[in-house]
N, C-alpha and C. Protein backbone atom coordinates (compact mmCIF):
# COMPACT_ATOMS: atom_id res chain seq x y z
N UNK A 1 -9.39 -12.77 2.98
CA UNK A 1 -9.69 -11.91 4.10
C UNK A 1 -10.63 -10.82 3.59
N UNK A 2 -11.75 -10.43 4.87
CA UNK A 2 -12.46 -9.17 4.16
C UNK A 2 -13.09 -8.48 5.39
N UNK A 3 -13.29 -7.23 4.88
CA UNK A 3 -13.41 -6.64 6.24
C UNK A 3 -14.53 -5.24 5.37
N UNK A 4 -15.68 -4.96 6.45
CA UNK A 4 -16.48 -4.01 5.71
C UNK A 4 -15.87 -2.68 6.19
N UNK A 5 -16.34 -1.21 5.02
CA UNK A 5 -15.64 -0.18 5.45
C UNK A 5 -17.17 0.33 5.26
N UNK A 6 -17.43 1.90 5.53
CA UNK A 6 -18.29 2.60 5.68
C UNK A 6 -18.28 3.22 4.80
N UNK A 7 -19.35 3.49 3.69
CA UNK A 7 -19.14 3.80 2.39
C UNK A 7 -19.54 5.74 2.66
N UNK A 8 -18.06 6.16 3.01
CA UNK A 8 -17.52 7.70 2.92
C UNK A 8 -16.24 7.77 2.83
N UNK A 9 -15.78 8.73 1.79
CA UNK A 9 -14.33 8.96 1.43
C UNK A 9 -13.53 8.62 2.44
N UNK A 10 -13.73 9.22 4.10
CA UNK A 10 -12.59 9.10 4.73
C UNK A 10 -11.98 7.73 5.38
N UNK A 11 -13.04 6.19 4.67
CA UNK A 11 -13.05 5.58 4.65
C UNK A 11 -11.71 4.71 4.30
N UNK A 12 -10.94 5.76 2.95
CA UNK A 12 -10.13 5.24 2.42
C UNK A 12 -8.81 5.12 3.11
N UNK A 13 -8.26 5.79 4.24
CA UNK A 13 -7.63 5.10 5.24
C UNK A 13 -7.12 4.21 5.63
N UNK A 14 -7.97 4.12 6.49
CA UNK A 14 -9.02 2.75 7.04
C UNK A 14 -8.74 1.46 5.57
N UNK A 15 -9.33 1.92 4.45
CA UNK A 15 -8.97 0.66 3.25
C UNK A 15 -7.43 0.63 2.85
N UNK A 16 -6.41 1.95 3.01
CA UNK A 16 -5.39 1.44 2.56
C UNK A 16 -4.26 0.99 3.41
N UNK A 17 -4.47 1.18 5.03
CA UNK A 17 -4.05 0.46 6.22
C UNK A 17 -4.22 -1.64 5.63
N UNK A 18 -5.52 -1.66 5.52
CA UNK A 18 -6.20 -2.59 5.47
C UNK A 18 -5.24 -3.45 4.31
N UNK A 19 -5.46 -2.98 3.06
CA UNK A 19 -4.40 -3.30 1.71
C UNK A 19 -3.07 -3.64 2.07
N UNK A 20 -2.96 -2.20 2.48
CA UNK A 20 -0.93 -2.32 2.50
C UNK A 20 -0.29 -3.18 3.67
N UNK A 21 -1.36 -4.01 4.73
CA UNK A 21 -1.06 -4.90 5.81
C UNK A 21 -0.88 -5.99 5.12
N UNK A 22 -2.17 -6.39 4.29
CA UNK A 22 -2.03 -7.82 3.71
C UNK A 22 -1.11 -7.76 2.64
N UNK A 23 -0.84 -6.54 1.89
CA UNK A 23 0.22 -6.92 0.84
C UNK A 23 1.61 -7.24 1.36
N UNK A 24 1.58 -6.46 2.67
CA UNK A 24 3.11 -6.64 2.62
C UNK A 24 3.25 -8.17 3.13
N UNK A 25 1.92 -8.41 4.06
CA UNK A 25 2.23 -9.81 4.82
C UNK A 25 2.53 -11.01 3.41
N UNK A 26 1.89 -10.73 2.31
CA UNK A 26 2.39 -11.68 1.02
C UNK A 26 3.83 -10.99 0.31
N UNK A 27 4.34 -9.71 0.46
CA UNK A 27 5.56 -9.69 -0.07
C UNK A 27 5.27 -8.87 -1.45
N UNK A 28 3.82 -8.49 -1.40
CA UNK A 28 3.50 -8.01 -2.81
C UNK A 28 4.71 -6.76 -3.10
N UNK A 29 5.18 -6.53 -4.65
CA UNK A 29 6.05 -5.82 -4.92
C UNK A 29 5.26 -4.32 -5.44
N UNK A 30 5.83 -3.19 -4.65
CA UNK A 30 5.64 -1.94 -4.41
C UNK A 30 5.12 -1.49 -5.79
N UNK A 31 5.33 -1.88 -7.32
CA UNK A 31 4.63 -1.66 -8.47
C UNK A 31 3.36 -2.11 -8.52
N UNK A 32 3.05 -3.34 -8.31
CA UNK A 32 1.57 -4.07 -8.27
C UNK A 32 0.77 -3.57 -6.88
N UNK A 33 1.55 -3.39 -5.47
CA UNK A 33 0.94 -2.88 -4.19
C UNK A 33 -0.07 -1.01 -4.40
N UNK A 34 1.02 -0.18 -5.89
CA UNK A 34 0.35 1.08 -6.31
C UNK A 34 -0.99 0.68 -7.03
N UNK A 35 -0.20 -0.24 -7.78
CA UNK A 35 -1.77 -0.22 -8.86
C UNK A 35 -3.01 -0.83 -8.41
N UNK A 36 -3.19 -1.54 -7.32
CA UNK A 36 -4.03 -2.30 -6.35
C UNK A 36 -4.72 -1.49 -5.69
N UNK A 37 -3.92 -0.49 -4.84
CA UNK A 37 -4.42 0.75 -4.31
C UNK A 37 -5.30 1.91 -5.10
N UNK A 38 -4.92 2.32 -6.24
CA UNK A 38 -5.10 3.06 -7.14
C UNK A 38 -6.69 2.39 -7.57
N UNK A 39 -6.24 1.04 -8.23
CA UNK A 39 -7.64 0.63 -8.51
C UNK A 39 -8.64 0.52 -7.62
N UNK A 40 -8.40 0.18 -6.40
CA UNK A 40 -9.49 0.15 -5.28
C UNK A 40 -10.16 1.43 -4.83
N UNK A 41 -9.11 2.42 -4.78
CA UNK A 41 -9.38 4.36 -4.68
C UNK A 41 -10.78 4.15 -5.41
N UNK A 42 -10.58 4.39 -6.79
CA UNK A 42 -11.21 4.58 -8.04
C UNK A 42 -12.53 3.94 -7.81
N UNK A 43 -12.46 2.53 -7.51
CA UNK A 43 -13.85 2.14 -7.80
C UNK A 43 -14.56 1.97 -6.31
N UNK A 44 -13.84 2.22 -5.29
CA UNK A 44 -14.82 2.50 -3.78
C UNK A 44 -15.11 4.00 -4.31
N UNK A 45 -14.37 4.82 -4.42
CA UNK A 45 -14.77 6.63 -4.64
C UNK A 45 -16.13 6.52 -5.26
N UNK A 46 -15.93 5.93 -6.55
CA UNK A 46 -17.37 5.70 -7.48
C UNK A 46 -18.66 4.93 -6.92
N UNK A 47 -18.35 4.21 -5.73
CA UNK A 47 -19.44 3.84 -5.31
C UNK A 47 -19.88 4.70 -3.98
N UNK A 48 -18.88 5.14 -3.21
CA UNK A 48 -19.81 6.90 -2.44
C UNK A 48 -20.38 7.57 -3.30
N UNK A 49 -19.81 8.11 -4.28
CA UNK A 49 -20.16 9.42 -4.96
C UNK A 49 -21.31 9.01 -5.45
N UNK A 50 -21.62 7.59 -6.52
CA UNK A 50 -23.13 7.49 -7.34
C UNK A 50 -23.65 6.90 -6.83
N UNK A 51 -23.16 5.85 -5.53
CA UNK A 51 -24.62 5.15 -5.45
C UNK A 51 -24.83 5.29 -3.71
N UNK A 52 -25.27 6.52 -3.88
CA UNK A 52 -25.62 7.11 -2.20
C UNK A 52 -27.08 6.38 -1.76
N UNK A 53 -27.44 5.65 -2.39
CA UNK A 53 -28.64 4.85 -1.90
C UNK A 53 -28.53 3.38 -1.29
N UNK A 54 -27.05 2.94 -1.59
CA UNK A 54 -26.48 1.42 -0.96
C UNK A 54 -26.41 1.43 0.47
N UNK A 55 -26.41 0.34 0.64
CA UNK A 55 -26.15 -0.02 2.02
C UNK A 55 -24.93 0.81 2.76
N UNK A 56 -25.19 0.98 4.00
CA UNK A 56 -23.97 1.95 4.76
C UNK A 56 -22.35 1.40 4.73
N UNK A 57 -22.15 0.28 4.22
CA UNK A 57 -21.14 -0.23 4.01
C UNK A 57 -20.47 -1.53 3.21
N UNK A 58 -19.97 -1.02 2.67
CA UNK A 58 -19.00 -1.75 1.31
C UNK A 58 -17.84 -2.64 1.88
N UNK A 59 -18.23 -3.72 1.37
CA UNK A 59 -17.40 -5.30 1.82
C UNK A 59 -15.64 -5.16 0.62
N UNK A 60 -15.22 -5.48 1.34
CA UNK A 60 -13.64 -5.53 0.66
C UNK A 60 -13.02 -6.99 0.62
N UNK A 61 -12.49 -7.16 -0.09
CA UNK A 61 -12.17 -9.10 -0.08
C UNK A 61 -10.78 -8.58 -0.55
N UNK A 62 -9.70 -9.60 -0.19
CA UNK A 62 -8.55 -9.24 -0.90
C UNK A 62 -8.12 -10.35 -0.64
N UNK A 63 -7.56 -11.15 -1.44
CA UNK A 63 -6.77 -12.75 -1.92
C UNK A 63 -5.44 -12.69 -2.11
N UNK A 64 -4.52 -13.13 -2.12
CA UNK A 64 -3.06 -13.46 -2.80
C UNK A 64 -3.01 -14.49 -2.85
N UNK A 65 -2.19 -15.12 -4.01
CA UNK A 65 -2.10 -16.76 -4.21
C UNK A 65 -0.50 -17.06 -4.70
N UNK A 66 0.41 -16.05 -4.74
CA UNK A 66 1.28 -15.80 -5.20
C UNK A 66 1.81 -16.09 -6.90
N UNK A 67 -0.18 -15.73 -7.46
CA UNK A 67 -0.11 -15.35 -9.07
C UNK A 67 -0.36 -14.16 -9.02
N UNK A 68 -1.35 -14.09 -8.13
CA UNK A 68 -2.14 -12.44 -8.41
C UNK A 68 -3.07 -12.45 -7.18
N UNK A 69 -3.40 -11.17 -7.15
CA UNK A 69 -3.63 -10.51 -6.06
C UNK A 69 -5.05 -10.26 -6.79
N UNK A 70 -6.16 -10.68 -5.83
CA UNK A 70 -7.31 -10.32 -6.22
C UNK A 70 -8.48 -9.63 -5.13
N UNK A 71 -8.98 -8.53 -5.70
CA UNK A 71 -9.49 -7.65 -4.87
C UNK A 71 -11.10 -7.42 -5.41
N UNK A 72 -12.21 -7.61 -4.08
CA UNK A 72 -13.48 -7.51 -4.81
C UNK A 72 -13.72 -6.18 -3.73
N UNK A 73 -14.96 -6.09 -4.34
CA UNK A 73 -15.70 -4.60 -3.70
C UNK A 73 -17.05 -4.84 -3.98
N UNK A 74 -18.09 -5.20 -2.82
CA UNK A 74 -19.43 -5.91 -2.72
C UNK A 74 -20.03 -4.50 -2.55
N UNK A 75 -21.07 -4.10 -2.97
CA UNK A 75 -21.81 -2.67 -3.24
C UNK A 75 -23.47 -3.14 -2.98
N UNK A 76 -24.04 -3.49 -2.16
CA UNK A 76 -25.19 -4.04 -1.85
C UNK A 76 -26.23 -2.21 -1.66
N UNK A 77 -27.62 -2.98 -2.10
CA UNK A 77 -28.54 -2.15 -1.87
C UNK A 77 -28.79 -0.90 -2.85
N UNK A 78 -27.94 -0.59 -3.55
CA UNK A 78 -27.83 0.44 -4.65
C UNK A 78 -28.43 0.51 -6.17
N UNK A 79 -28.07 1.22 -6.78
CA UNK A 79 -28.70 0.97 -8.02
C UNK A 79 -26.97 0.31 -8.65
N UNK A 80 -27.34 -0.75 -9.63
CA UNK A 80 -26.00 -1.69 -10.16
C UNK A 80 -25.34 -0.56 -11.43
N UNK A 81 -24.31 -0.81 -11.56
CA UNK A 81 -23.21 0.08 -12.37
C UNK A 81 -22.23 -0.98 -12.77
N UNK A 82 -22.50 -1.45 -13.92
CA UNK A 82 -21.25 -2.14 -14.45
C UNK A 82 -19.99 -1.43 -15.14
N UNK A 83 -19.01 -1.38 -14.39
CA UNK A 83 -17.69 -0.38 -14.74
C UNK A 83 -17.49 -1.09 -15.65
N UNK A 84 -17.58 -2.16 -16.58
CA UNK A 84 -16.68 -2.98 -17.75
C UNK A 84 -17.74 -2.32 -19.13
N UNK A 85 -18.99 -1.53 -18.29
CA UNK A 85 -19.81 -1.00 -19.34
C UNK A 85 -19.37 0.06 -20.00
N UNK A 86 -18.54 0.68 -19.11
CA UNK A 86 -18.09 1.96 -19.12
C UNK A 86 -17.52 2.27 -20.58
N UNK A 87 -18.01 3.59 -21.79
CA UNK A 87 -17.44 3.69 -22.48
C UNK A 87 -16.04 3.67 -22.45
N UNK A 88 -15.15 3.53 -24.13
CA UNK A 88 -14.07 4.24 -23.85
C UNK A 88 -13.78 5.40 -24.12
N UNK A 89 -12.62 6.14 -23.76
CA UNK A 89 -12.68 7.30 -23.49
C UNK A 89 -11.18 7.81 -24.49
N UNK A 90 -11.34 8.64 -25.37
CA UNK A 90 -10.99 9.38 -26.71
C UNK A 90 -9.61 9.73 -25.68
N UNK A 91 -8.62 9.01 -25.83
CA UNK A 91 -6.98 9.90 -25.44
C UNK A 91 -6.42 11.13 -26.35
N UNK A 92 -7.03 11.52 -27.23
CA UNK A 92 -6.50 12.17 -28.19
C UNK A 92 -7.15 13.32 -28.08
N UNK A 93 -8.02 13.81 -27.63
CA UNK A 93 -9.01 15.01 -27.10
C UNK A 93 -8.10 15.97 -26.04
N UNK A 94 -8.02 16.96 -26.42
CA UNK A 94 -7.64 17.75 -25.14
C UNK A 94 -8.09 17.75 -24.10
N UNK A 95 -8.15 17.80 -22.83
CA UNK A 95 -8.68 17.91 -21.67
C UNK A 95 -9.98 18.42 -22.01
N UNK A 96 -9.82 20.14 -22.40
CA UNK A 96 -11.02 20.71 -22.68
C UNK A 96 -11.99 20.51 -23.29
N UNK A 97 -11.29 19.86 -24.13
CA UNK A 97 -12.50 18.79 -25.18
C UNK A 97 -13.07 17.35 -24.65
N UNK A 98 -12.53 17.04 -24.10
CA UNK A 98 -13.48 15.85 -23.56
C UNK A 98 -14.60 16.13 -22.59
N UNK A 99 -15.35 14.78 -22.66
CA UNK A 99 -16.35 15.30 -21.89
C UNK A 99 -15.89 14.59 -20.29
N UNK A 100 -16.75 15.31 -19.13
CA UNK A 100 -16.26 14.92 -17.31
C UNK A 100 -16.43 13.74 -17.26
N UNK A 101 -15.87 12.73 -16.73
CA UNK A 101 -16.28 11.63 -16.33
C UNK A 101 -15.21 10.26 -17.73
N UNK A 102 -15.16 8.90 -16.64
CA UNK A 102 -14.62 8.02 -16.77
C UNK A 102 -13.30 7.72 -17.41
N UNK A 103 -12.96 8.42 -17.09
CA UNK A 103 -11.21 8.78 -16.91
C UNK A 103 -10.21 7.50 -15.95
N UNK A 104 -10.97 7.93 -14.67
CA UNK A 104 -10.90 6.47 -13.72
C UNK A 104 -10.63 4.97 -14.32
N UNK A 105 -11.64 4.96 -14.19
CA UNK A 105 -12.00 3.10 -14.84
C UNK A 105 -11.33 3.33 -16.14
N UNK A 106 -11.20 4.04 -17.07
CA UNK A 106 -10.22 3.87 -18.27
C UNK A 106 -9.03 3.42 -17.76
N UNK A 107 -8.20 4.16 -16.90
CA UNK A 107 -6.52 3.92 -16.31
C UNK A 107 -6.76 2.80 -15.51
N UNK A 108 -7.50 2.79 -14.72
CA UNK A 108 -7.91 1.47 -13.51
C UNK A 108 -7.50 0.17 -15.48
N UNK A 109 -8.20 0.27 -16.01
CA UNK A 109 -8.62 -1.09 -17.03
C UNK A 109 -7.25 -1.34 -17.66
N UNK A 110 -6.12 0.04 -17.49
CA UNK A 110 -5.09 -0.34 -18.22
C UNK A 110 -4.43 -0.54 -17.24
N UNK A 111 -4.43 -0.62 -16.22
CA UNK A 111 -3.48 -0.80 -15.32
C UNK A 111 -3.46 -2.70 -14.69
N UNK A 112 -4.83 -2.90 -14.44
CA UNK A 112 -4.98 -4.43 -14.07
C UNK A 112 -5.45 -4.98 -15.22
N UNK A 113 -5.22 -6.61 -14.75
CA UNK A 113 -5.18 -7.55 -15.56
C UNK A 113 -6.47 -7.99 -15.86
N UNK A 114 -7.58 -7.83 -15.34
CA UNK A 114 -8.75 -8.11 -15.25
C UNK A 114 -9.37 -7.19 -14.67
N UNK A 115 -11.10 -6.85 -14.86
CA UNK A 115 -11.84 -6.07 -14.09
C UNK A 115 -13.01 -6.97 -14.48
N UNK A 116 -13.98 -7.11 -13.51
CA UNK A 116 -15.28 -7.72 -13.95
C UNK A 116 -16.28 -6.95 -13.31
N UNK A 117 -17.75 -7.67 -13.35
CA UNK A 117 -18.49 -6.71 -12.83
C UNK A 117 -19.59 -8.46 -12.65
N UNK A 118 -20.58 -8.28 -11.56
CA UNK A 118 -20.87 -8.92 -11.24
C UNK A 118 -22.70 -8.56 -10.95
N UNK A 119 -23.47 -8.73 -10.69
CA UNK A 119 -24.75 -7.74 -10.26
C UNK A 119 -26.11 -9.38 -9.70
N UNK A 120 -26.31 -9.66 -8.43
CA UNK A 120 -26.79 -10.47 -7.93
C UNK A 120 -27.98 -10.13 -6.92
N UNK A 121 -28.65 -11.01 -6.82
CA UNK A 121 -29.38 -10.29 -5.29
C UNK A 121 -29.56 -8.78 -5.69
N UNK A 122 -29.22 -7.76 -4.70
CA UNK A 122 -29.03 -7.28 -4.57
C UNK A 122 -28.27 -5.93 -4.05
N UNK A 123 -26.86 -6.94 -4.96
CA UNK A 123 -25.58 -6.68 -5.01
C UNK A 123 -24.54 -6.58 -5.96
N UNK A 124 -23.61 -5.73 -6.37
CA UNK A 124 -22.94 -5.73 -7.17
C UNK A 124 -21.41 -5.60 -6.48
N UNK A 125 -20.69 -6.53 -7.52
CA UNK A 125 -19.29 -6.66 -6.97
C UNK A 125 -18.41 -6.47 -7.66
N UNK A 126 -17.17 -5.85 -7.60
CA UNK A 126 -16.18 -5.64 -8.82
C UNK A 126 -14.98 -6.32 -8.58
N UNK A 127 -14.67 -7.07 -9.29
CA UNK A 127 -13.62 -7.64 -8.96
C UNK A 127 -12.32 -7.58 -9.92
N UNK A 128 -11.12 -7.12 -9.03
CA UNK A 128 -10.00 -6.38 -9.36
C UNK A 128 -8.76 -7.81 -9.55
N UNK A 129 -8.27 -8.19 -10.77
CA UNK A 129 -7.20 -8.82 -10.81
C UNK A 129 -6.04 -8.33 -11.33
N UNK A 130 -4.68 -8.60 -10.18
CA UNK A 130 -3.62 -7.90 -10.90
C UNK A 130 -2.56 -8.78 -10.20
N UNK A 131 -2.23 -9.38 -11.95
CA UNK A 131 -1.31 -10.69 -11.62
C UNK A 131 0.13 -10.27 -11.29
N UNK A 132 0.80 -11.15 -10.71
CA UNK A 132 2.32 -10.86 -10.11
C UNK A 132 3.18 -11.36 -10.64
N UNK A 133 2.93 -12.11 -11.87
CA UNK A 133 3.98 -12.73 -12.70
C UNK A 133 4.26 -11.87 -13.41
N UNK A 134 4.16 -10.68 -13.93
CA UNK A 134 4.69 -10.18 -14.90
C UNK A 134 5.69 -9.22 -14.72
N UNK A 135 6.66 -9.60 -15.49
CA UNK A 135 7.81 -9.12 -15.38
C UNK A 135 8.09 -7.90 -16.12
N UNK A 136 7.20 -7.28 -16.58
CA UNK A 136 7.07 -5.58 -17.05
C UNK A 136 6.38 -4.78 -16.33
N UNK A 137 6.20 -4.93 -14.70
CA UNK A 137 5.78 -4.12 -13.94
C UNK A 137 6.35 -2.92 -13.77
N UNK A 138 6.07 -1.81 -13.91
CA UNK A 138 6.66 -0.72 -13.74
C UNK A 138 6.16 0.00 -12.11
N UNK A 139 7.03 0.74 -11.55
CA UNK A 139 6.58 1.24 -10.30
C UNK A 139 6.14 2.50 -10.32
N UNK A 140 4.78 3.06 -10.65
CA UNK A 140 4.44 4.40 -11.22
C UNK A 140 4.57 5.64 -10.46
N UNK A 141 4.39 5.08 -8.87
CA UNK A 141 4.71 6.03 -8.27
C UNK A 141 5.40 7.46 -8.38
N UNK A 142 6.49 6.57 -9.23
CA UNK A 142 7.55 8.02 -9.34
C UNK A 142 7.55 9.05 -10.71
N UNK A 143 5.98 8.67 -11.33
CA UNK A 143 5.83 9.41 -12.22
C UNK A 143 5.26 10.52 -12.56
């Protein structure tokens, strides 16, 4: 299933109505339903904020197969950003000491099972895997 949203924050709504319909219609469990959400936040936010030159709206795909739940994000017209490019980012730095930026996609990369990056046409797509077999899911919410 996929449905386009309008690439502005208040968009995200609108995307997590969208999410939390199809997860529940598969039964997805409330640990993997956070981190799905979380990761999708992260990398739609990053495509308002840097690439204000894309097309007016960002395509959402979301799959279940009852392995894993897979989520893309089509970014057409923009300049391409591969998030798997993304340095890593020093945990051992104080806040103050690090430098702004990619904080996100660091936690997004530990959190799912996969992240890819895709760049075509003139389009880039990210695609979010976060499998449901695993039985060390934690529910972060409450942390």
């Amino acid at each position: 299933m996929q449905r386009s949203f309008r690439r502005e924050i208040r968009s995200l709504e609108g995307i997590f109505l969208f999410l939390d319909r199809l997860m529940d219609v598969h039964g997805t469990d409330p640990g993997h339903a956070y981190v799905i959400r979380l990761a999708v936040e992260e990398m739609f936010t990053n495509m308002v904020k840097y690439n204000r030159g894309g097309d007016p709206e960002v395509i959402l795909g979301f799959e279940c197969n009852g392995k894993a739940c897979i989520v893309t994000l089509v970014d057409c017209g923009g300049v391409p950003f591969d998030v798997t490019s993304a340095g890593e980012v020093d945990t051992s730095m104080s806040l103050d000491e690090r430098p702004v930026g990619g904080l996100g996609i660091y936690l997004v990369r530990q959190m799912v099972d996969d992240l890819r990056y895709e760049f075509s046409g003139r389009c880039g797509t990210i695609t979010i895997v976060k499998n449901l077999e695993d039985p060390h899911v934690h529910d972060h919410r409450q942390r």
